[in-house]
PDB file of N, CA and C in Angstrom:
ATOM      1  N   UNK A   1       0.825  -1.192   0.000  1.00  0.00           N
ATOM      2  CA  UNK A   1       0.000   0.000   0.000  1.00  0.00           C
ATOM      3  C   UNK A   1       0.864   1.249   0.000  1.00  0.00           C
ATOM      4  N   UNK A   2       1.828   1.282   0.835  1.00  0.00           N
ATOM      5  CA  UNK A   2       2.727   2.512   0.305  1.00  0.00           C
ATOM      6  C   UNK A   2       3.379   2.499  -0.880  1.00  0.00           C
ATOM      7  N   UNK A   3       3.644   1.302  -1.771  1.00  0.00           N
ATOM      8  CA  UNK A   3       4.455   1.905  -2.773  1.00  0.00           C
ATOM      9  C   UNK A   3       2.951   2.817  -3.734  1.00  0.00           C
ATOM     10  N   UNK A   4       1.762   2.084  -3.656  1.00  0.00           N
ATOM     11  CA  UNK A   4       0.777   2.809  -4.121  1.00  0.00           C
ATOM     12  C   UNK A   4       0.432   4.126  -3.985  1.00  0.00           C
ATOM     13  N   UNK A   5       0.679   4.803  -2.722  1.00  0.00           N
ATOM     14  CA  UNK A   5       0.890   5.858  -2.041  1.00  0.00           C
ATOM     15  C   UNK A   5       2.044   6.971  -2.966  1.00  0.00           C
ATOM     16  N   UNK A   6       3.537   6.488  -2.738  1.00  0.00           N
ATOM     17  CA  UNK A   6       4.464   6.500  -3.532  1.00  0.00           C
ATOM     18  C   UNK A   6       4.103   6.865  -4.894  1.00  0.00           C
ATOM     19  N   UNK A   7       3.390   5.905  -5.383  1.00  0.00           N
ATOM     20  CA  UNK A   7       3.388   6.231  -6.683  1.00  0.00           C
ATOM     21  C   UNK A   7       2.254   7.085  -7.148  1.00  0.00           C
ATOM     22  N   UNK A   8       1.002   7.335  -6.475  1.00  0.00           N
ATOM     23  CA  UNK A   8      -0.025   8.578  -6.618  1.00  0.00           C
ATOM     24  C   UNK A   8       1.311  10.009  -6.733  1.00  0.00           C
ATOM     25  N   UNK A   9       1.587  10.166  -5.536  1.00  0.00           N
ATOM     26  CA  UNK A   9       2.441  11.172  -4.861  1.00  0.00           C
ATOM     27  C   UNK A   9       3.119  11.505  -6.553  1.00  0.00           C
ATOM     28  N   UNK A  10       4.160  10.613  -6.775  1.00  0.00           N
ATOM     29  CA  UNK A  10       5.041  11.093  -7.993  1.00  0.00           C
ATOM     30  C   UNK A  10       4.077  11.482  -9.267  1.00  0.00           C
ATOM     31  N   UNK A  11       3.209  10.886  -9.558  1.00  0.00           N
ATOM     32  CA  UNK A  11       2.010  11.641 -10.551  1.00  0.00           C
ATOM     33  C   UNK A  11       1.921  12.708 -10.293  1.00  0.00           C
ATOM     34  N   UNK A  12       1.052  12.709  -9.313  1.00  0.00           N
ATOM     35  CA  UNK A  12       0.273  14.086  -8.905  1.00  0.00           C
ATOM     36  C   UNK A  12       1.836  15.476  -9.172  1.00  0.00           C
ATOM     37  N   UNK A  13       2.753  14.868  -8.803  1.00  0.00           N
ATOM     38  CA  UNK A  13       4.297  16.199  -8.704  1.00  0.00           C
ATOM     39  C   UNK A  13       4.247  16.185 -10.070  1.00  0.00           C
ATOM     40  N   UNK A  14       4.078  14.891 -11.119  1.00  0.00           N
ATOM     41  CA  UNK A  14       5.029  15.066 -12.543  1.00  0.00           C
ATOM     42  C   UNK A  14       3.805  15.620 -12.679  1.00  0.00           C
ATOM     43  N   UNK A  15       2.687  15.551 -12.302  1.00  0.00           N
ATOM     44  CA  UNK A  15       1.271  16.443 -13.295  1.00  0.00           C
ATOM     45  C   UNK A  15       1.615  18.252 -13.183  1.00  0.00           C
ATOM     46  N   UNK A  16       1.895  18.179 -11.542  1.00  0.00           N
ATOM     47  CA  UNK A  16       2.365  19.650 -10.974  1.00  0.00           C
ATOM     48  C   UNK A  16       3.427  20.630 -12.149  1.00  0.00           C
ATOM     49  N   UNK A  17       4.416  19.616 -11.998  1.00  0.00           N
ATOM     50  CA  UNK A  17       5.833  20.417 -12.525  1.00  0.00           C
ATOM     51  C   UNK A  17       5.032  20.182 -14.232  1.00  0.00           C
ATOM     52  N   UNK A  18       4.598  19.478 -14.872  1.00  0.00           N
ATOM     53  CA  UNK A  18       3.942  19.723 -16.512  1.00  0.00           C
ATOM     54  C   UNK A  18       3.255  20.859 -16.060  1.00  0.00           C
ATOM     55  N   UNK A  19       2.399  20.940 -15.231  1.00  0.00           N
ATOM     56  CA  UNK A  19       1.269  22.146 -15.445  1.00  0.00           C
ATOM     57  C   UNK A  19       2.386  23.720 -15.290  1.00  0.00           C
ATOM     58  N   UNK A  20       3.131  23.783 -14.370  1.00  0.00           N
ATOM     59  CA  UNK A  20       4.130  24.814 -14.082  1.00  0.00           C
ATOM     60  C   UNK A  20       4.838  25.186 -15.090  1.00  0.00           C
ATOM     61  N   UNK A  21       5.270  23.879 -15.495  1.00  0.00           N
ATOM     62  CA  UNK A  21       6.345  24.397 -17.228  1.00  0.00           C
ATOM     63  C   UNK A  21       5.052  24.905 -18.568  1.00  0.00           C
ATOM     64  N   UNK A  22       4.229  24.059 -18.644  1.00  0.00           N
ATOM     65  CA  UNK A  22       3.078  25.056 -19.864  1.00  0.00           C
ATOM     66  C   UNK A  22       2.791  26.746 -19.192  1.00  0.00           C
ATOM     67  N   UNK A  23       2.272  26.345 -18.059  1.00  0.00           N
ATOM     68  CA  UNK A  23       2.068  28.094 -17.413  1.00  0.00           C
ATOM     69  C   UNK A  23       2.935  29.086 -17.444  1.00  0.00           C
ATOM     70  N   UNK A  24       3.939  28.374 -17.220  1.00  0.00           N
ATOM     71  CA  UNK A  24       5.490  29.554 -17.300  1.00  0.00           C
ATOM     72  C   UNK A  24       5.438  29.636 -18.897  1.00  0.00           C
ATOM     73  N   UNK A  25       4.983  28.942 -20.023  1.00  0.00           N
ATOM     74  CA  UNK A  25       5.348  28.995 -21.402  1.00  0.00           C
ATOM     75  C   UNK A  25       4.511  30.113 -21.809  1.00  0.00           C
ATOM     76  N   UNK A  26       2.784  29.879 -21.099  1.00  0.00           N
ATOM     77  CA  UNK A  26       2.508  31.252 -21.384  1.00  0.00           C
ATOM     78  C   UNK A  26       2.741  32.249 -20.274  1.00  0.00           C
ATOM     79  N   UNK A  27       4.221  32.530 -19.837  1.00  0.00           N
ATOM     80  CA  UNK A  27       4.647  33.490 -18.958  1.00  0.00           C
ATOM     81  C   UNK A  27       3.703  34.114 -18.013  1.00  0.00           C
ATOM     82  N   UNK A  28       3.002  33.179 -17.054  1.00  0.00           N
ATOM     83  CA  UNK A  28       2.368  33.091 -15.865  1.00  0.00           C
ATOM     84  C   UNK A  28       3.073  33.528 -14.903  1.00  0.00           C
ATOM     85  N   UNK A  29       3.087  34.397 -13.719  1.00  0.00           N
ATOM     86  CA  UNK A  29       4.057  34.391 -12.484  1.00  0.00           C
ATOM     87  C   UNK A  29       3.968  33.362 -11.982  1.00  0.00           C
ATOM     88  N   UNK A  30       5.002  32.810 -10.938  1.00  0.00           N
ATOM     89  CA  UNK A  30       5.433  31.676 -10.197  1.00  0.00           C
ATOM     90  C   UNK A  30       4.089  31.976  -9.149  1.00  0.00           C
ATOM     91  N   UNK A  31       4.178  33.549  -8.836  1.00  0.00           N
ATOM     92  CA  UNK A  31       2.865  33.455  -7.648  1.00  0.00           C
ATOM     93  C   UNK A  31       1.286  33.048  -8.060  1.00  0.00           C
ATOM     94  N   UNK A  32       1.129  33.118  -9.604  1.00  0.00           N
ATOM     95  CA  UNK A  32      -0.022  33.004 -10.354  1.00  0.00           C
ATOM     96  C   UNK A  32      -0.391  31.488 -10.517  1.00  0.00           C
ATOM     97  N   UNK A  33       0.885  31.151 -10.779  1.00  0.00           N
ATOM     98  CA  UNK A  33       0.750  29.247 -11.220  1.00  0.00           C
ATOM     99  C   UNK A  33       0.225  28.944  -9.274  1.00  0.00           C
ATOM    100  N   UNK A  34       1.026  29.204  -8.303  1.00  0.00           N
ATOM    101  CA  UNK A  34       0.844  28.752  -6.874  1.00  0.00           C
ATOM    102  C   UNK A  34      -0.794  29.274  -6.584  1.00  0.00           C
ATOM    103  N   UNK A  35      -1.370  30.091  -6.672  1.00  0.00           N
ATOM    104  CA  UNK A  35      -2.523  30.434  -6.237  1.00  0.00           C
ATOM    105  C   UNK A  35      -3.294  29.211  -7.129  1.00  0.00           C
ATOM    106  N   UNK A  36      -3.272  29.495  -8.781  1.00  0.00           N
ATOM    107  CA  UNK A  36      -4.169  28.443  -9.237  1.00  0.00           C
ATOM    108  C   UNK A  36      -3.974  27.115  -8.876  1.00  0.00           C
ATOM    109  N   UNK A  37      -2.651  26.508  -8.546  1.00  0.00           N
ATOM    110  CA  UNK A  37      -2.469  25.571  -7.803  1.00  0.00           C
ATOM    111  C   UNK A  37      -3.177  25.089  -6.313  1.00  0.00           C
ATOM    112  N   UNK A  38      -3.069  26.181  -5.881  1.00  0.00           N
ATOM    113  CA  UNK A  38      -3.574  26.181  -4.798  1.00  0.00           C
ATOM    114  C   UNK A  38      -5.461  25.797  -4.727  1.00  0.00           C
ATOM    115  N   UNK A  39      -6.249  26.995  -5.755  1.00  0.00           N
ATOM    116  CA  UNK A  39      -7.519  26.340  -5.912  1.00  0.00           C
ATOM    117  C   UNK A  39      -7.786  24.950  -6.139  1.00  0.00           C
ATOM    118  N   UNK A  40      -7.036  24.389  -7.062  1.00  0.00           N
ATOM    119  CA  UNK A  40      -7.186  22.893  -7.716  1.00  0.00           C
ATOM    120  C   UNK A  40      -6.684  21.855  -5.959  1.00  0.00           C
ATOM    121  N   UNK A  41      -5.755  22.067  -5.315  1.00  0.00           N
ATOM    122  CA  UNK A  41      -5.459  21.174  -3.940  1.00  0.00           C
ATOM    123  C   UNK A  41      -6.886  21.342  -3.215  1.00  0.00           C
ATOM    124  N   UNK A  42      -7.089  22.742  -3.035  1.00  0.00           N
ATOM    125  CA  UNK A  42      -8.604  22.791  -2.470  1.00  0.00           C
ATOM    126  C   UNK A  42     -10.271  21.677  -3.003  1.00  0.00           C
ATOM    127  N   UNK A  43      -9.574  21.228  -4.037  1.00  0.00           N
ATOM    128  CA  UNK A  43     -10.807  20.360  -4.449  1.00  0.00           C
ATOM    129  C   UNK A  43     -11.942  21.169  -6.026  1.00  0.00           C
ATOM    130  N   UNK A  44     -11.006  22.234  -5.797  1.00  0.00           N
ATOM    131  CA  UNK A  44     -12.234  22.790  -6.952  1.00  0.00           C
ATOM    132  C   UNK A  44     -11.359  22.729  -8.118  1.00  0.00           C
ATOM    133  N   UNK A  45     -12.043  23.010  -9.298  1.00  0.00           N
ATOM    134  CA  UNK A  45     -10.993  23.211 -11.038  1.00  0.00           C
ATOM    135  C   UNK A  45     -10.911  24.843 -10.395  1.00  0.00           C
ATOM    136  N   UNK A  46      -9.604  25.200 -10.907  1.00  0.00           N
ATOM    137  CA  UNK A  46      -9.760  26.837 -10.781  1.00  0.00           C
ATOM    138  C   UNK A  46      -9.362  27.473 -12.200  1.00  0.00           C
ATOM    139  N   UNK A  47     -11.201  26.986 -12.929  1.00  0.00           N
ATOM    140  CA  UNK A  47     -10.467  27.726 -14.504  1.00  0.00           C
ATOM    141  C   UNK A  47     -11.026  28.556 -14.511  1.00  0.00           C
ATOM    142  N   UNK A  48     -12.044  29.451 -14.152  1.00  0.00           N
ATOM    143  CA  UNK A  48     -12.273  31.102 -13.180  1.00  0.00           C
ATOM    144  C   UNK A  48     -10.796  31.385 -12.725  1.00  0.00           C
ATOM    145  N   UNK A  49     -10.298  31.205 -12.123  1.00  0.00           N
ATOM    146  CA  UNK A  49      -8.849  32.187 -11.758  1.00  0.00           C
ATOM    147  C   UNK A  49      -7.806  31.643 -12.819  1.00  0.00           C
ATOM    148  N   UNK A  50      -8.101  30.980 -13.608  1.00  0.00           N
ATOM    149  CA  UNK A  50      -6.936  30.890 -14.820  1.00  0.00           C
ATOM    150  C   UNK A  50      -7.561  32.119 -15.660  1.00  0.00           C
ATOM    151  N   UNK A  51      -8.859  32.072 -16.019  1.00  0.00           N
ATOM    152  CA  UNK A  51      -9.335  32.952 -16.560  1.00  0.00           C
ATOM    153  C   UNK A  51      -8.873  34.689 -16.410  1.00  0.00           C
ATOM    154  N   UNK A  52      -9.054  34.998 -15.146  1.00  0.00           N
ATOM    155  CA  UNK A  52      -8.925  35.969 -14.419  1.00  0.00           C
ATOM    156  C   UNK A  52      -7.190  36.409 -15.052  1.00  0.00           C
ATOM    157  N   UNK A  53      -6.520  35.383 -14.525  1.00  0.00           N
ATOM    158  CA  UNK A  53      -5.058  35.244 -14.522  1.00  0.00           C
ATOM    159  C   UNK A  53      -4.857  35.661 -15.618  1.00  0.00           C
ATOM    160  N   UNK A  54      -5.164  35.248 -16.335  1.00  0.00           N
ATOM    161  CA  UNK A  54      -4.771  34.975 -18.204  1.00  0.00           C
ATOM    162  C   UNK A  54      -5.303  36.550 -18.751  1.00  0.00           C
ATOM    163  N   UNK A  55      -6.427  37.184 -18.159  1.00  0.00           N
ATOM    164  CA  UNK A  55      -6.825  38.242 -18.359  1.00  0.00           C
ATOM    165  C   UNK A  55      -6.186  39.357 -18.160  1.00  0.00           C
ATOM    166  N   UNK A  56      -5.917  39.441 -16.835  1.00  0.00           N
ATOM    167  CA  UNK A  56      -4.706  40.276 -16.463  1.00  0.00           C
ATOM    168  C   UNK A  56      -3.464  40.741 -16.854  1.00  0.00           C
ATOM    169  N   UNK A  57      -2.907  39.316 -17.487  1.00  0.00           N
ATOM    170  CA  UNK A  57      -1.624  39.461 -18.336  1.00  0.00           C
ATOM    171  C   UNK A  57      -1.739  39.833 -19.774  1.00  0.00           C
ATOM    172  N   UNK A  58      -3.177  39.661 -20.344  1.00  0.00           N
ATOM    173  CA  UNK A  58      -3.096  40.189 -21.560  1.00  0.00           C
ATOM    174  C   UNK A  58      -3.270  41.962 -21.264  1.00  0.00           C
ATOM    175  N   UNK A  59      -4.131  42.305 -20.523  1.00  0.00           N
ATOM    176  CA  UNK A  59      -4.159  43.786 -20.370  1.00  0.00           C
ATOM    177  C   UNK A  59      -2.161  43.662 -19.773  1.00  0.00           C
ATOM    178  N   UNK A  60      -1.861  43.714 -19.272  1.00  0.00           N
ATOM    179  CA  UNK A  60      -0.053  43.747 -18.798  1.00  0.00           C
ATOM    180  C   UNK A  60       0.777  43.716 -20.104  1.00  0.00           C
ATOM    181  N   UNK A  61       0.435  42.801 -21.259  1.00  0.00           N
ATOM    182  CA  UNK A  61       1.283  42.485 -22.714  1.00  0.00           C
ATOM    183  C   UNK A  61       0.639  44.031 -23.275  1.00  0.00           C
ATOM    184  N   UNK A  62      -0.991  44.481 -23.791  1.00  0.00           N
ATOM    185  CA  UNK A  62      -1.395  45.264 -24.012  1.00  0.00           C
ATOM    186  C   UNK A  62      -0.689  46.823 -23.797  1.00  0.00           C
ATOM    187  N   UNK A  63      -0.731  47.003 -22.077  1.00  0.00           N
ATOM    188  CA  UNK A  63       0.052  48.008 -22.015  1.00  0.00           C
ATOM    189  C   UNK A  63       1.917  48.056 -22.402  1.00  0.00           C
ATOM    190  N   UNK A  64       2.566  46.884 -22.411  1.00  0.00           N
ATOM    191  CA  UNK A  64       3.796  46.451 -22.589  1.00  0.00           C
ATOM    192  C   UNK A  64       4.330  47.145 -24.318  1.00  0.00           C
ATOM    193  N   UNK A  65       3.111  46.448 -25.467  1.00  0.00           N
ATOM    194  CA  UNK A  65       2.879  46.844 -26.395  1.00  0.00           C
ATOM    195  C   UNK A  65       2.927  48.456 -26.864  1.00  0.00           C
ATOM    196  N   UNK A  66       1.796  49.039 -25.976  1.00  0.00           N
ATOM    197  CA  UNK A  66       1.626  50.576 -26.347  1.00  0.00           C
ATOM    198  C   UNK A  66       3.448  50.952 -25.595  1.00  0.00           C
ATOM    199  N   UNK A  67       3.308  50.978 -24.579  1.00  0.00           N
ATOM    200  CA  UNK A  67       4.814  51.419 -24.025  1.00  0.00           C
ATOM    201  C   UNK A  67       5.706  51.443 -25.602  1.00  0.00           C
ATOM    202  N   UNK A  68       5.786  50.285 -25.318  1.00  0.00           N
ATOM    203  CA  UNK A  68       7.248  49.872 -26.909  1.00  0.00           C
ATOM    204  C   UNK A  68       6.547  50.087 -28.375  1.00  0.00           C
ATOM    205  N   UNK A  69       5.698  50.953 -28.517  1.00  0.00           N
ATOM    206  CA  UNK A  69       5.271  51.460 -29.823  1.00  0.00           C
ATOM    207  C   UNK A  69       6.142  52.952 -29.761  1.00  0.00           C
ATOM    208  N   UNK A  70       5.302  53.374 -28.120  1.00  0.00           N
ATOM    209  CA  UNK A  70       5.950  54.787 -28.230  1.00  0.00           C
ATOM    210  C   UNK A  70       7.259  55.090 -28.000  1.00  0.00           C
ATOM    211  N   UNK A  71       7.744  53.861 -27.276  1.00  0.00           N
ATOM    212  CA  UNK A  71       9.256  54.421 -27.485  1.00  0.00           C
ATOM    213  C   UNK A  71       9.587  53.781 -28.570  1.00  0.00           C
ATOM    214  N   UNK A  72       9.341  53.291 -29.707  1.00  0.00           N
ATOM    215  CA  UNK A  72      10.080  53.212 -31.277  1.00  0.00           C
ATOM    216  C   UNK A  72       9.756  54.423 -31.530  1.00  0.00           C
ATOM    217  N   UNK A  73       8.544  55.066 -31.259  1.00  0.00           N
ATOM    218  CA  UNK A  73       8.688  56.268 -31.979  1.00  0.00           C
ATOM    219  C   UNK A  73       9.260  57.151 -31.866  1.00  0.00           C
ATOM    220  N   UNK A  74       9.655  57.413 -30.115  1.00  0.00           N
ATOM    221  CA  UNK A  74      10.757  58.270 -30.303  1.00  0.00           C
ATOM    222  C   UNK A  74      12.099  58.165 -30.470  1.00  0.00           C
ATOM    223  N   UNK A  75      12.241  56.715 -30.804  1.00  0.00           N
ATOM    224  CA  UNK A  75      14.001  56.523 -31.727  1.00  0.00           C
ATOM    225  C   UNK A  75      13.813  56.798 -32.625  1.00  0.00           C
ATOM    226  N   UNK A  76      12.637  56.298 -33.525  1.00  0.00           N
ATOM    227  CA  UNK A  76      12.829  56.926 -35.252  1.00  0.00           C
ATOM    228  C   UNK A  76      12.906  58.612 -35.249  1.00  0.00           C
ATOM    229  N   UNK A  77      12.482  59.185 -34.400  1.00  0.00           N
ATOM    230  CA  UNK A  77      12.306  60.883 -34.373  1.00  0.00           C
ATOM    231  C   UNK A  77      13.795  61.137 -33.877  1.00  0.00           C
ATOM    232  N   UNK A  78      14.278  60.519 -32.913  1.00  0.00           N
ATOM    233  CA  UNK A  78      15.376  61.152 -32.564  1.00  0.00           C
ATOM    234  C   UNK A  78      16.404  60.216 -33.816  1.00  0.00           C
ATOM    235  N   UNK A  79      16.285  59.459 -34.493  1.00  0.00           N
ATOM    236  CA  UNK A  79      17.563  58.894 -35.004  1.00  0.00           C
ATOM    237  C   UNK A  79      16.703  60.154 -36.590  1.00  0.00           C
ATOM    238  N   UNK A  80      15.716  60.459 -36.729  1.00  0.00           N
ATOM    239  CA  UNK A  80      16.104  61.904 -37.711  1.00  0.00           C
ATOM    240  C   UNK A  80      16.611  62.797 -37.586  1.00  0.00           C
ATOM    241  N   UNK A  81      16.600  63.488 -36.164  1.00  0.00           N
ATOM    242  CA  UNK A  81      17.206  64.424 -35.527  1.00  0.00           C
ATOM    243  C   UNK A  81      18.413  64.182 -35.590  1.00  0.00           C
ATOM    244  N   UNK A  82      18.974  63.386 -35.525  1.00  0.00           N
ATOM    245  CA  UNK A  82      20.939  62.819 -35.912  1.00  0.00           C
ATOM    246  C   UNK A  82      21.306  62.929 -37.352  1.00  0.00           C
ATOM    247  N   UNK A  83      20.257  62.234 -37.989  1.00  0.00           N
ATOM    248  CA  UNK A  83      20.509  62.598 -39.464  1.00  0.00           C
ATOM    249  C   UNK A  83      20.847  64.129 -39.714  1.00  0.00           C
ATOM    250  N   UNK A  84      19.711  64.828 -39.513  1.00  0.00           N
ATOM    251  CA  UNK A  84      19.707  66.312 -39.676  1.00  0.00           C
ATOM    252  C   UNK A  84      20.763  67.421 -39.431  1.00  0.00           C
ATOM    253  N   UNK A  85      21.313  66.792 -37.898  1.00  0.00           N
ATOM    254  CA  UNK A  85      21.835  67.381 -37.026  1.00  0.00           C
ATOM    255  C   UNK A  85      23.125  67.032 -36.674  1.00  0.00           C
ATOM    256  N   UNK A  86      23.676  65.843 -38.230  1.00  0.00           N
ATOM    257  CA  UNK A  86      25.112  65.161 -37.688  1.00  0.00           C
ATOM    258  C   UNK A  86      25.843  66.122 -38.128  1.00  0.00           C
ATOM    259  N   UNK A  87      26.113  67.475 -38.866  1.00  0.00           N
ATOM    260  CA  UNK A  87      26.894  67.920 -38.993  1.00  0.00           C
ATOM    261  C   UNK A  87      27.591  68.914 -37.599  1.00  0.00           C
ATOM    262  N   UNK A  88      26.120  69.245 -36.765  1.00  0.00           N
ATOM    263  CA  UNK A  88      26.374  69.885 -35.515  1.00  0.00           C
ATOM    264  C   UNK A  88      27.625  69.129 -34.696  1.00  0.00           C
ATOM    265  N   UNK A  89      27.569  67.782 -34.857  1.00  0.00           N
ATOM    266  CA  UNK A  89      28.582  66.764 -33.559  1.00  0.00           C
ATOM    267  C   UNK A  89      29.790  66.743 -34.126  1.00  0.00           C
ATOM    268  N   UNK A  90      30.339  67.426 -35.303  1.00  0.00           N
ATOM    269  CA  UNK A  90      31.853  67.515 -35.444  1.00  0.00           C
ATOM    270  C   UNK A  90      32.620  68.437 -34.973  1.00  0.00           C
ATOM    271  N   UNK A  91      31.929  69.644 -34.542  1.00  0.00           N
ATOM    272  CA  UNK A  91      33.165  70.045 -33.710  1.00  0.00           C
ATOM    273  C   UNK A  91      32.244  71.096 -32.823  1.00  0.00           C
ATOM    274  N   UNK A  92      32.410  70.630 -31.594  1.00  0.00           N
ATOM    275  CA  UNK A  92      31.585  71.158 -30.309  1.00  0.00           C
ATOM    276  C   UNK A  92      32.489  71.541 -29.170  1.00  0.00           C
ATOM    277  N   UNK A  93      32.627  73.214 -28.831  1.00  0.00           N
ATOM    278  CA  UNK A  93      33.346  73.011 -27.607  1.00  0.00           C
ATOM    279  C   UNK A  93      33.005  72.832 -26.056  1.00  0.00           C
ATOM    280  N   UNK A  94      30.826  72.860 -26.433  1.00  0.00           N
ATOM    281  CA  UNK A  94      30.550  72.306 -24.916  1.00  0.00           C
ATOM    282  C   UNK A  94      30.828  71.533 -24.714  1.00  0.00           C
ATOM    283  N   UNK A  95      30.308  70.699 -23.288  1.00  0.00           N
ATOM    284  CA  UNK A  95      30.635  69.164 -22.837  1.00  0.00           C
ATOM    285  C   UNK A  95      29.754  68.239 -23.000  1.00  0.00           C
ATOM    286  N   UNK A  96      28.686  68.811 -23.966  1.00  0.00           N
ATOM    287  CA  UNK A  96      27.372  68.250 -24.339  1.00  0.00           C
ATOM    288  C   UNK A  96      28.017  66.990 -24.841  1.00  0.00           C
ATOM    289  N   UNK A  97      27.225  65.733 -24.701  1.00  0.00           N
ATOM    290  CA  UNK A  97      27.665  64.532 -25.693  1.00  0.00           C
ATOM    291  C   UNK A  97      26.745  64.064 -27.078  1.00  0.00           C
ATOM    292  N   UNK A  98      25.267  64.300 -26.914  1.00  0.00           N
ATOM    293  CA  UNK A  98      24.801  64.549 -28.369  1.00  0.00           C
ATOM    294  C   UNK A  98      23.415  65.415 -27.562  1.00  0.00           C
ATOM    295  N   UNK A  99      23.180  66.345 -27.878  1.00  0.00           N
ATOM    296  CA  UNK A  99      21.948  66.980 -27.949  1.00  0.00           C
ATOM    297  C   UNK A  99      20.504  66.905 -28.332  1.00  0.00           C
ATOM    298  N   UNK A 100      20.621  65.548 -29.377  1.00  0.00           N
ATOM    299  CA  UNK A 100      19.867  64.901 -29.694  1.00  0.00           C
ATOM    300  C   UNK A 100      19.351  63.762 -28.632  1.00  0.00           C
ATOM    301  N   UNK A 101      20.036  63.409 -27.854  1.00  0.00           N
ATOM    302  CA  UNK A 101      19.850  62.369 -26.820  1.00  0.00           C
ATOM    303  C   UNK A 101      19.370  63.263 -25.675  1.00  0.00           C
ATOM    304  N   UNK A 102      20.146  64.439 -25.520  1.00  0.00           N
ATOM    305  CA  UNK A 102      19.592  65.431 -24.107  1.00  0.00           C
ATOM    306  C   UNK A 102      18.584  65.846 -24.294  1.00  0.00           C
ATOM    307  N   UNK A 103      17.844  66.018 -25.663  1.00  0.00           N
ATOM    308  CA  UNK A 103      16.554  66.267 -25.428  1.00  0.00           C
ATOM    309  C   UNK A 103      15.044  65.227 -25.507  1.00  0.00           C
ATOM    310  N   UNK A 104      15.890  64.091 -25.380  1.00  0.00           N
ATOM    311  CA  UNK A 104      14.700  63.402 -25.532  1.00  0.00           C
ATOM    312  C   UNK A 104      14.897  62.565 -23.936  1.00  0.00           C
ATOM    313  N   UNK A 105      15.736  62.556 -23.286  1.00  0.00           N
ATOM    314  CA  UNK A 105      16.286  62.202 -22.162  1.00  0.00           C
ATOM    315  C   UNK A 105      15.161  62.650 -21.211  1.00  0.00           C
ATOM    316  N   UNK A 106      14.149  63.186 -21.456  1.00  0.00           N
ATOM    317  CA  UNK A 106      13.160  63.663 -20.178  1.00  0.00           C
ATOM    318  C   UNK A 106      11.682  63.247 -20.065  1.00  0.00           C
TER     319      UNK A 106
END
């Protein structure tokens, strides 16, 4: 009867650590996989808080997205501003290092 024991036990972990490695694939937090983990030990399915979970991170990718739109846009603006403005960086006697970078620096 214990090796039966034994051998539930190692399922139930190799089911654990599969479910942990797909969740981490769709870049789940470690604390996100443990809570939904946690519903499912409790006896219930917790595909309401996968739901939830999964929701959250797409609004998180969403804003991730807009972020890194707007900053491409301001490299393509500032890498015109270099174009325009490379003749200014050959001979400078402030201590400025490109002016083009100091003004987008804020």
């Amino acid at each position: 009867m214990h090796r039966g024991l034994a051998t539930a036990s190692t399922i139930g972990t190799t089911y654990s650590l599969t479910f942990i490695r797909r969740a981490r694939a769709l870049d789940l937090s470690l604390d996100d996989i443990a809570a939904i983990l946690a519903v499912r030990r409790g006896g219930m399915r917790p595909c309401a808080a996968v739901r939830d979970v999964i929701g959250a991170r797409i609004v998180e990718i969403d804003q991730t997205v807009d972020d890194l739109r707007a900053l491409r846009a301001a490299l393509v603006s500032a890498r015109e501003e270099v174009r325009v403005s490379a003749s200014d960086a050959e001979r400078d006697p402030s201590e400025r290092v490109c002016p083009v970078i100091e003004r987008h620096g804020n």
